[in-house]
N, C-alpha and C. Protein backbone atom coordinates (compact mmCIF):
# COMPACT_ATOMS: atom_id res chain seq x y z
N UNK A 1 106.77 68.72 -24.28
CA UNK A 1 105.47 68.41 -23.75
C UNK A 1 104.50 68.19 -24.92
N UNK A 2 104.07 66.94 -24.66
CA UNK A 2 103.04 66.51 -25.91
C UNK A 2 101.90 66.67 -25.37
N UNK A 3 100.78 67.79 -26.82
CA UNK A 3 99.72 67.96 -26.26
C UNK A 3 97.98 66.83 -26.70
N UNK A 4 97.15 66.90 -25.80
CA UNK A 4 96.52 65.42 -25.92
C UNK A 4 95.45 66.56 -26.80
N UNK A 5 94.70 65.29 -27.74
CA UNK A 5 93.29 65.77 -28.59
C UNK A 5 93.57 65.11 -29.93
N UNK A 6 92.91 65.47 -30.97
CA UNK A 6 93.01 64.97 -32.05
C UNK A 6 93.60 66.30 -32.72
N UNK A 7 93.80 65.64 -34.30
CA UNK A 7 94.55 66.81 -35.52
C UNK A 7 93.09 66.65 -35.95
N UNK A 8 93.69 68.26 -37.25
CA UNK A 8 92.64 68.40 -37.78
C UNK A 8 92.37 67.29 -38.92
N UNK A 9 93.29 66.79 -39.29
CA UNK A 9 93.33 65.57 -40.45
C UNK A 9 92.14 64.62 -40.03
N UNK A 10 92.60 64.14 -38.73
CA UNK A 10 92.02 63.03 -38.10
C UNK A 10 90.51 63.32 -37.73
N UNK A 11 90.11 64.54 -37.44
CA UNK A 11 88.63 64.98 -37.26
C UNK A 11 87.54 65.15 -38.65
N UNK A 12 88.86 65.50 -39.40
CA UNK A 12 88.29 65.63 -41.01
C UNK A 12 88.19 64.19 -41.90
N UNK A 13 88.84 63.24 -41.38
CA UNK A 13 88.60 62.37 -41.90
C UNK A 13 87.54 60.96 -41.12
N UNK A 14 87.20 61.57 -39.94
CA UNK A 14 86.18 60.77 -38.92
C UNK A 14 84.74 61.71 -39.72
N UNK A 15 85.31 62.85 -39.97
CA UNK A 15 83.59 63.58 -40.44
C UNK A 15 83.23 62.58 -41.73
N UNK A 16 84.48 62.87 -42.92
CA UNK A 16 84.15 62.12 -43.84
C UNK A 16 83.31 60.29 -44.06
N UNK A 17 83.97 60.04 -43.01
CA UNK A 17 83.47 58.62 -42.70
C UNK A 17 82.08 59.05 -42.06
N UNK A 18 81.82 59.21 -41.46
CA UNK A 18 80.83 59.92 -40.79
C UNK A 18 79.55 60.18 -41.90
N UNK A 19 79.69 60.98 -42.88
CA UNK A 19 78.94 61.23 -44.06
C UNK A 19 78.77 60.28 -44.83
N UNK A 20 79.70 59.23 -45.80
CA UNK A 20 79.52 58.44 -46.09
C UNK A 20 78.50 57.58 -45.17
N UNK A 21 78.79 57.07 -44.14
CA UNK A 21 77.86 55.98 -43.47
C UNK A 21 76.41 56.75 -43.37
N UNK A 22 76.27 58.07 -43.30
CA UNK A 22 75.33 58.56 -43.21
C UNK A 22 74.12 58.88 -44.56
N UNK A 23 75.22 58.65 -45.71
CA UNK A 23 74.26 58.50 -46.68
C UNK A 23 74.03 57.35 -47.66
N UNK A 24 74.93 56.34 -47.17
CA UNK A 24 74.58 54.70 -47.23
C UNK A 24 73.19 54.55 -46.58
N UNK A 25 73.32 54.84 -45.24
CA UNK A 25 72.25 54.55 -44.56
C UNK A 25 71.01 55.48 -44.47
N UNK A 26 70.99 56.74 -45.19
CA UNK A 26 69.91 57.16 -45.83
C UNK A 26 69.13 56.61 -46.87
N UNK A 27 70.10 56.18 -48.15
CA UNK A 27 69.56 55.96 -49.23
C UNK A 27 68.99 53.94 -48.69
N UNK A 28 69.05 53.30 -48.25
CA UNK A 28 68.72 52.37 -47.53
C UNK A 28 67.12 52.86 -46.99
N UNK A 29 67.51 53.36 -45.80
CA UNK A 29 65.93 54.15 -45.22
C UNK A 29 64.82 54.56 -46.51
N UNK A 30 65.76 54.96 -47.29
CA UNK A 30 64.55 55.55 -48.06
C UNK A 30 63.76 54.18 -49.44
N UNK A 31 65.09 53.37 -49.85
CA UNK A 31 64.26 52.34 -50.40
C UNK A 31 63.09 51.55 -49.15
N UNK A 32 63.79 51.33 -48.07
CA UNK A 32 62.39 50.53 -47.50
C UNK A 32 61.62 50.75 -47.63
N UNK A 33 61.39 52.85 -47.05
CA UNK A 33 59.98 52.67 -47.20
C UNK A 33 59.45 53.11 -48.44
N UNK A 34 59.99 52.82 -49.58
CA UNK A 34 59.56 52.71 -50.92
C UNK A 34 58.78 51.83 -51.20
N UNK A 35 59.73 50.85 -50.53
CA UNK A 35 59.02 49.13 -50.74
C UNK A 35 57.74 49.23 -49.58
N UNK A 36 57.75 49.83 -48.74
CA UNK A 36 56.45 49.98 -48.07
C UNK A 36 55.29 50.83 -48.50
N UNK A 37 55.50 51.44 -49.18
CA UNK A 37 54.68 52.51 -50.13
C UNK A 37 54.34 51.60 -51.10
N UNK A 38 54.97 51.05 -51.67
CA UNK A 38 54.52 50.24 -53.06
C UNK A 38 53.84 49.07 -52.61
N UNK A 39 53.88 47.74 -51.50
CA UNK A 39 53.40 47.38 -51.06
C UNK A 39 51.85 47.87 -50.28
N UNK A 40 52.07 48.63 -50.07
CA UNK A 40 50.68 48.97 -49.66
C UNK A 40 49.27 49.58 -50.97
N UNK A 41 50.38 50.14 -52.23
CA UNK A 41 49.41 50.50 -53.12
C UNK A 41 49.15 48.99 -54.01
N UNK A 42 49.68 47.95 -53.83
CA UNK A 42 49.44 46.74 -54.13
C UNK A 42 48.52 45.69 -53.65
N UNK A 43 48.45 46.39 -52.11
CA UNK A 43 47.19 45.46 -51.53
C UNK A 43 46.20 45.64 -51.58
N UNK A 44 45.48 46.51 -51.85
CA UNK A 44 43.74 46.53 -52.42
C UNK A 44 43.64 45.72 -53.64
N UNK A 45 44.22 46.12 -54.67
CA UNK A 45 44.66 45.31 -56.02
C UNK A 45 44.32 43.82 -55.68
N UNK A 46 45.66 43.50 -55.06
CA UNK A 46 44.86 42.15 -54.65
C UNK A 46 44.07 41.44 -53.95
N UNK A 47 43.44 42.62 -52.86
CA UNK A 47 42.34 42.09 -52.24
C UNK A 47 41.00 42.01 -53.12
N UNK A 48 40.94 42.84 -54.46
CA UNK A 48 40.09 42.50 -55.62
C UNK A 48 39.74 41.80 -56.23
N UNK A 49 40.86 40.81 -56.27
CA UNK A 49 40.98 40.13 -57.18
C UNK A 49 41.04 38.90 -56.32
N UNK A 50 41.31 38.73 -55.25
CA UNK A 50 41.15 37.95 -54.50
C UNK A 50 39.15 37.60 -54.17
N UNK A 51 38.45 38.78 -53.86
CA UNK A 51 37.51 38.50 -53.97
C UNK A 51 36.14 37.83 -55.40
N UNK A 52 36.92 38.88 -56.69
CA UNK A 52 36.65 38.17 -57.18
C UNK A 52 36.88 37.33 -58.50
N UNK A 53 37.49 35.80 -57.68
CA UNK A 53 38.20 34.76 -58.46
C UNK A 53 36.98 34.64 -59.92
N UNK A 54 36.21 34.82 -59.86
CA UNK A 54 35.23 33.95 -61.44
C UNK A 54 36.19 35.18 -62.11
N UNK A 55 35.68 36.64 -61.72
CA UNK A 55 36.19 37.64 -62.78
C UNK A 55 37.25 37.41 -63.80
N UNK A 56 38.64 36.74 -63.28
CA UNK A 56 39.92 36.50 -63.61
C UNK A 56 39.91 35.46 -64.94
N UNK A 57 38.53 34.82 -64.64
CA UNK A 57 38.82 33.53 -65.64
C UNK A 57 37.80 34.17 -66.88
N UNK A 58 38.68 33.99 -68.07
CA UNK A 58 37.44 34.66 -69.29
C UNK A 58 36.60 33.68 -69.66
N UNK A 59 35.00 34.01 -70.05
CA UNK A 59 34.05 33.02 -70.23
C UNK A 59 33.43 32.55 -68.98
N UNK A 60 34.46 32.57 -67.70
CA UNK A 60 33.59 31.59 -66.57
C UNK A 60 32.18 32.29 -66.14
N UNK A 61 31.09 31.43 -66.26
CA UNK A 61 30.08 31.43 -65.85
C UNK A 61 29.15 32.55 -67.40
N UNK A 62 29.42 32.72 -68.59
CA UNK A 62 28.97 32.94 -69.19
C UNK A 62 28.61 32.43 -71.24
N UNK A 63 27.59 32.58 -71.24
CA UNK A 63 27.42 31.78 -72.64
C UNK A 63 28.07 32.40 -73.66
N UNK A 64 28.19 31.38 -74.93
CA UNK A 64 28.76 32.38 -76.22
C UNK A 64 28.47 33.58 -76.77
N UNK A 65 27.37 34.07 -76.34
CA UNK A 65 27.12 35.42 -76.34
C UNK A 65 27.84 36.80 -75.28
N UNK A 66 28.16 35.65 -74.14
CA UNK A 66 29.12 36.90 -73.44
C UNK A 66 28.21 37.59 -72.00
N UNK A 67 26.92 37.16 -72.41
CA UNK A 67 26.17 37.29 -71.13
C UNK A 67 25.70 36.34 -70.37
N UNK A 68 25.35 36.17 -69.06
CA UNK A 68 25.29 35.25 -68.22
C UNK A 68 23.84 34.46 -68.59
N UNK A 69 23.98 33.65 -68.24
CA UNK A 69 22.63 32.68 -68.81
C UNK A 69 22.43 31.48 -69.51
């Protein structure tokens, strides 16, 4: 009489797989929201600089002295 279930081999090696996929797909989770963290400390930055375009350019809008006028 053959009895039904799994071995312990076969449970130990579904865990193992099991872990692996589980910390593939951790270390994944955790770059995204890296890239979402870093993205977000990037967008004020360029909403700065977006506002203001003269700043970016050296000289624009000022005489050889360096002050406006």
């Amino acid at each position: 009489m053959r009895r039904s279930g799994f071995t312990l081999l076969e449970v130990l090696a579904a865990l193992a797989i099991f872990a692996l996929a589980a910390i593939v797909l951790g270390g994944a989770y955790v770059n995204v929201l890296m890239g979402y963290e870093h993205a977000e400390r990037a967008t004020p930055v360029d909403a700065d600089v977006q506002s203001c375009p003269g700043d970016s350019v050296p000289g624009a809008g000022f005489g050889e002295s360096g002050r406006r006028g």
